[in-house]
C-alpha atoms as a PDB file:
ATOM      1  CA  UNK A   1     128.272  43.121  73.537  1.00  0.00           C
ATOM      2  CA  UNK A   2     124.844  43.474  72.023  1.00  0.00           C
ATOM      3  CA  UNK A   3     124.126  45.466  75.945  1.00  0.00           C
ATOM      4  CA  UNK A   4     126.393  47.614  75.342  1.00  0.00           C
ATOM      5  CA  UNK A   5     125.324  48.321  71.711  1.00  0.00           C
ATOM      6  CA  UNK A   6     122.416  48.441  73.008  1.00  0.00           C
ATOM      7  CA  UNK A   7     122.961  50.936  75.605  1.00  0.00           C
ATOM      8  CA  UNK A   8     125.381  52.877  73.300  1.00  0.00           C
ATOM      9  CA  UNK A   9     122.592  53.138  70.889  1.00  0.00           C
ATOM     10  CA  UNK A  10     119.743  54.253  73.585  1.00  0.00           C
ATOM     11  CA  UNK A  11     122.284  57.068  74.822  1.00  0.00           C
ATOM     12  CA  UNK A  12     122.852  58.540  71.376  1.00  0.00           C
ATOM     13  CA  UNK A  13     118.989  58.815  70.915  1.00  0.00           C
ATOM     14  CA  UNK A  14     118.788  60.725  73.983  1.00  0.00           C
ATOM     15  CA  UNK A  15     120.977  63.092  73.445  1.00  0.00           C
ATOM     16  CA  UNK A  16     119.917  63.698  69.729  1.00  0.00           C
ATOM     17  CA  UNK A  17     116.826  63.915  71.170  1.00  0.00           C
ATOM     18  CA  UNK A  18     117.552  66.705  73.763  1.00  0.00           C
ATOM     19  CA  UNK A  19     119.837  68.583  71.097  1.00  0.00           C
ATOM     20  CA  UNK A  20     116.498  70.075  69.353  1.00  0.00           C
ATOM     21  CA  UNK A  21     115.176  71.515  72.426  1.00  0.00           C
ATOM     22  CA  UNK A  22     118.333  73.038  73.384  1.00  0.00           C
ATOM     23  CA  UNK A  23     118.614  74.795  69.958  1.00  0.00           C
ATOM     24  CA  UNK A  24     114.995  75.596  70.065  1.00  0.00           C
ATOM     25  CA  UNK A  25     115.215  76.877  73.723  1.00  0.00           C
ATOM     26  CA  UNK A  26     118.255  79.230  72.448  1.00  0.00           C
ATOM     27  CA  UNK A  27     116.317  80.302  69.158  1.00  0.00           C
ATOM     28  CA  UNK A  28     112.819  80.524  71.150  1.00  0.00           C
ATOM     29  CA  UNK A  29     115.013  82.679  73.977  1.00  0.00           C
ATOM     30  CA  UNK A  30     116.779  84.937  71.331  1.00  0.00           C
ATOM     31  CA  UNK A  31     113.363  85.941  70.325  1.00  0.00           C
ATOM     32  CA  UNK A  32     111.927  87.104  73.029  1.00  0.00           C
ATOM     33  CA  UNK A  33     115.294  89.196  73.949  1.00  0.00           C
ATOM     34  CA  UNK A  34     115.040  90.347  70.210  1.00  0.00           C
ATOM     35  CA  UNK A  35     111.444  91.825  70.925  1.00  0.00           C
ATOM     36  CA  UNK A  36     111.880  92.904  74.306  1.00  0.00           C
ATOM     37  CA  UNK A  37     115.098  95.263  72.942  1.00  0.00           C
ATOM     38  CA  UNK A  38     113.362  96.334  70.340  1.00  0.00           C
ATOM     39  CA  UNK A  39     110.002  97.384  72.626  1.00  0.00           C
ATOM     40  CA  UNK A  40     112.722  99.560  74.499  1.00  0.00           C
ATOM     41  CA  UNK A  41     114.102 101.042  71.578  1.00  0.00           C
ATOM     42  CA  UNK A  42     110.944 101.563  69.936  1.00  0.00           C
ATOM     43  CA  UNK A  43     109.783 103.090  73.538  1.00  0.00           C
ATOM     44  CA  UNK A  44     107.323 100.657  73.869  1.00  0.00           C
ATOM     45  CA  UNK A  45     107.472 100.783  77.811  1.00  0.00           C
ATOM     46  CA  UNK A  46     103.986  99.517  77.485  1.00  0.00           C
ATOM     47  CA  UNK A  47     104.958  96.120  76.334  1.00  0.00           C
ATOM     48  CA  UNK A  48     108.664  96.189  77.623  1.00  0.00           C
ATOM     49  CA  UNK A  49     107.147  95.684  80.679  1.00  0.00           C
ATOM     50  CA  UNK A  50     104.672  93.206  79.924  1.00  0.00           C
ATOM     51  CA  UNK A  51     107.651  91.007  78.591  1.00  0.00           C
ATOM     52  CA  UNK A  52     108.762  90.818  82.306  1.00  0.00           C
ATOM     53  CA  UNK A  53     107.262  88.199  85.351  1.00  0.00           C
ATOM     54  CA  UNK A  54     105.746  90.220  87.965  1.00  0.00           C
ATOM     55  CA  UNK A  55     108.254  89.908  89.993  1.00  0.00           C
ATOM     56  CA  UNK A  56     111.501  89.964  88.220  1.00  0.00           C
ATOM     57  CA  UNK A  57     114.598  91.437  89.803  1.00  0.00           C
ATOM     58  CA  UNK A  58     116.704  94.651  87.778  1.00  0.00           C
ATOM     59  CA  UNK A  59     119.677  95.572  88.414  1.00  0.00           C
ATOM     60  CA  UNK A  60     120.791  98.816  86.524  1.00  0.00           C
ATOM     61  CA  UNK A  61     123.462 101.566  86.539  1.00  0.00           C
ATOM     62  CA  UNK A  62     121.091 104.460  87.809  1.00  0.00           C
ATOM     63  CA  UNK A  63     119.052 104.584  91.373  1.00  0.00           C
ATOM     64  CA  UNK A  64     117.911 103.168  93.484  1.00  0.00           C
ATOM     65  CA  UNK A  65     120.483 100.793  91.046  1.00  0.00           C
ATOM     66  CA  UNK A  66     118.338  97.588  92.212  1.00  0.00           C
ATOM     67  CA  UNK A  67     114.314  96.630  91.772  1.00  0.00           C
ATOM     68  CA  UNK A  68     112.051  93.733  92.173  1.00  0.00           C
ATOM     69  CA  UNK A  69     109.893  94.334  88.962  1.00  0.00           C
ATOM     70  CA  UNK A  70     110.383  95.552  85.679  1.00  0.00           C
ATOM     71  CA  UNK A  71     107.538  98.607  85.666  1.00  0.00           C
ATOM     72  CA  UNK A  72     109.605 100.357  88.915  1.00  0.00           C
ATOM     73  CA  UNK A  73     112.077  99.897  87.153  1.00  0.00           C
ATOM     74  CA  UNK A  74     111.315 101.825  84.073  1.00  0.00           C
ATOM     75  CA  UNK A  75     109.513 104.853  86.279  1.00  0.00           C
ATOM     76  CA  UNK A  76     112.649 105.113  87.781  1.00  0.00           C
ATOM     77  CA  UNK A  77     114.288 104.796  84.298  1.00  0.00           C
ATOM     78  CA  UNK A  78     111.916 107.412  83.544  1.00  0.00           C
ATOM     79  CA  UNK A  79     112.235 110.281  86.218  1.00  0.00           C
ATOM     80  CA  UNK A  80     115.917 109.381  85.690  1.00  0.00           C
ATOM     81  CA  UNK A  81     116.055 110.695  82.274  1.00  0.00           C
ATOM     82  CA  UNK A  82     114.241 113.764  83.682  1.00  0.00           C
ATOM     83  CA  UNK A  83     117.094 114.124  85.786  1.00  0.00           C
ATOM     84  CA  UNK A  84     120.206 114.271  83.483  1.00  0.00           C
ATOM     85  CA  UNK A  85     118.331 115.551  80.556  1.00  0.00           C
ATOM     86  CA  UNK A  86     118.621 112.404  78.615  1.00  0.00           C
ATOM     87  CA  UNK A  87     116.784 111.581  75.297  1.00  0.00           C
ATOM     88  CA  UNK A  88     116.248 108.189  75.869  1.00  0.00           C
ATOM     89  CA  UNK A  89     118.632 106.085  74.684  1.00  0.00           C
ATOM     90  CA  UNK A  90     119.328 102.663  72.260  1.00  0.00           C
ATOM     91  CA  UNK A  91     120.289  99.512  73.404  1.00  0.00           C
ATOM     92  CA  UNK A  92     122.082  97.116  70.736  1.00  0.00           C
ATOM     93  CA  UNK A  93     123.694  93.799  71.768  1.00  0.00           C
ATOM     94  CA  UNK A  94     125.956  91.386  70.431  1.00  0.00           C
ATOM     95  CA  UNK A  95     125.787  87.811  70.105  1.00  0.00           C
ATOM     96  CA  UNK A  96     125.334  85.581  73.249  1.00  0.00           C
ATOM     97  CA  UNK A  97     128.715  85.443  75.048  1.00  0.00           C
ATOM     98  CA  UNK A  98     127.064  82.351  76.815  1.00  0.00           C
ATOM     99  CA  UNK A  99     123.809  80.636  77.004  1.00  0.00           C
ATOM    100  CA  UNK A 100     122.541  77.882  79.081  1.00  0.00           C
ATOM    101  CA  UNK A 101     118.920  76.854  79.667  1.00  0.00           C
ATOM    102  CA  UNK A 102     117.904  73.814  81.801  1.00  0.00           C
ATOM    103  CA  UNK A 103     114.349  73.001  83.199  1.00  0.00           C
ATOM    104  CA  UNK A 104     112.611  75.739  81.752  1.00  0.00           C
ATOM    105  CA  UNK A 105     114.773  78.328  83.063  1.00  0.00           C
ATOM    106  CA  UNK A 106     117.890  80.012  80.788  1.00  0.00           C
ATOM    107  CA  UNK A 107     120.462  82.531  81.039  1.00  0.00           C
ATOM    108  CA  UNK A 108     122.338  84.537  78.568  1.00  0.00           C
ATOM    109  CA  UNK A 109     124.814  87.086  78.570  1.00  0.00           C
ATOM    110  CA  UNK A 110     125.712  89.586  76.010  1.00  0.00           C
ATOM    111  CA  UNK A 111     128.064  92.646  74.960  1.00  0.00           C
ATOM    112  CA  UNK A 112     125.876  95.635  75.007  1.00  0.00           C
ATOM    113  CA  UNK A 113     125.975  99.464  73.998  1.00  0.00           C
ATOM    114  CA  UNK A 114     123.524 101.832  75.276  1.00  0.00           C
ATOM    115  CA  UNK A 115     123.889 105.199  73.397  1.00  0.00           C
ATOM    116  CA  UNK A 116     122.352 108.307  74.786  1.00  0.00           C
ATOM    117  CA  UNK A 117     122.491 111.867  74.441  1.00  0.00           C
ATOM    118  CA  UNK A 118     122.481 113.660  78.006  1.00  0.00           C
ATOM    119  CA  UNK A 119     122.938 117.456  78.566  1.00  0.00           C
ATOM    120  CA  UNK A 120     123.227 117.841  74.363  1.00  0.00           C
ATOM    121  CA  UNK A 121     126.169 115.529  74.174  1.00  0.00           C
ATOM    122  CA  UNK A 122     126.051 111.849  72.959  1.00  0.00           C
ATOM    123  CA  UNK A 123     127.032 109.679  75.628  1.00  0.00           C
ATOM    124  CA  UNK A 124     127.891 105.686  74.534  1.00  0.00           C
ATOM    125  CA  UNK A 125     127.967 102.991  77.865  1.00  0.00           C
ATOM    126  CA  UNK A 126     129.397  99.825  76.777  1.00  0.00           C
ATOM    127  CA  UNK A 127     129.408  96.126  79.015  1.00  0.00           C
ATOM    128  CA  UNK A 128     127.463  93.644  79.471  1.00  0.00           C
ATOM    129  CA  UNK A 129     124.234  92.345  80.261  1.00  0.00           C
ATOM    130  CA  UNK A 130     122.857  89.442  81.597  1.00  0.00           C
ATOM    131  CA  UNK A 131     119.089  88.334  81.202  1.00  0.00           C
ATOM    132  CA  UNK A 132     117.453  85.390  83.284  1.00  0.00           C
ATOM    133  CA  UNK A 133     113.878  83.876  81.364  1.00  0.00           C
ATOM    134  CA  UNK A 134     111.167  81.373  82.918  1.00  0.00           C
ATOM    135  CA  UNK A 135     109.055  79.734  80.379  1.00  0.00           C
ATOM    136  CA  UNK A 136     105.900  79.549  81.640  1.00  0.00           C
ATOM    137  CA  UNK A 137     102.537  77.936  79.904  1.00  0.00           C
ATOM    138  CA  UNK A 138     105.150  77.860  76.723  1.00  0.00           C
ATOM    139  CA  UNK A 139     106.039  81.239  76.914  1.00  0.00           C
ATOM    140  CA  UNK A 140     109.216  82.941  77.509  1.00  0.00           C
ATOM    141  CA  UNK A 141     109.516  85.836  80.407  1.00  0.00           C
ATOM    142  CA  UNK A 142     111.891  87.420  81.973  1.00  0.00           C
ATOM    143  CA  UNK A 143     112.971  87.092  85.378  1.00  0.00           C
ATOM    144  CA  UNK A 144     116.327  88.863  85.790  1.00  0.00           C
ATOM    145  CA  UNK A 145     118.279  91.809  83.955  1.00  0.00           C
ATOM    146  CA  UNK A 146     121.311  92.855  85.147  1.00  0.00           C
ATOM    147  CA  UNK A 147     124.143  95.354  83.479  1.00  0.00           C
ATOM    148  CA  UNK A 148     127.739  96.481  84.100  1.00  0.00           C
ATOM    149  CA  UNK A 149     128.711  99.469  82.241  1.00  0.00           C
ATOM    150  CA  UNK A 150     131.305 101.627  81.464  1.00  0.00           C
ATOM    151  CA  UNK A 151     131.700 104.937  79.588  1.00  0.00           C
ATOM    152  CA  UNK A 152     133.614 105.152  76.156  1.00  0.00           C
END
């Protein structure tokens, strides 16, 4: 009995122990999703980009629709705006719909509303978005974005 109380005991600390850095992994994670939406919204291409690995893969509901880095990505996002007039929209999101992070790599999803005006007439995509994150040296960075959208 005293094995088993033993073991019981040993188990619980282990999992309070990896509670923490599963709530800080989702707080830490939220932050850097918080900044990185609001250095888009801001227009802060600059350091939008810089939130991204050098390498991380886009996939967005414009073309070329897919990318393997986050600075093609916003040229493209760019010239595209060019193209249909746009103003350069807003991106809010919701809470996380889901959130899992294991071995320094997580992934969220989340409801999301990019509003726009194109031509001279708002324009409001809603769907959802999902974001892949490394953490690397103790950092944060993102390694995926992907949206689905449709058009209210």
């Amino acid at each position: 009995m005293k094995k088993f109380v033993a073991l019981v005991w040993s188990l619980s600390l282990l999992a309070a122990s990896s509670a923490p850095s599963a709530a800080s992994d989702a707080s830490e994670v939220a932050a850097v999703v918080k900044k990185w939406v609001g250095d888009f919204n801001k227009g802060n291409l600059k350091a939008f980009v810089a939130g991204c690995a050098p390498n991380a893969a886009v996939v967005d509901g414009f073309p070329p629709y897919a990318w393997t880095d986050c600075a093609s990505w916003i040229n493209d996002y760019v010239a595209n705006n060019k193209a249909i007039q746009a103003t350069g929209g807003t991106l809010t999101i919701g809470k996380p719909l889901f959130f899992d992070a294991s071995g320094g790599r997580a992934y969220a999803t989340y409801p999301a509303t990019f509003s726009d005006v194109q031509k001279g007439k708002p324009v409001v995509y809603k769907g959802n978005w999902a974001i892949t994150l490394q953490k690397i040296s103790g950092a944060w960075i993102i390694t995926g974005s992907g949206s689905a959208w449709t058009i209210d």
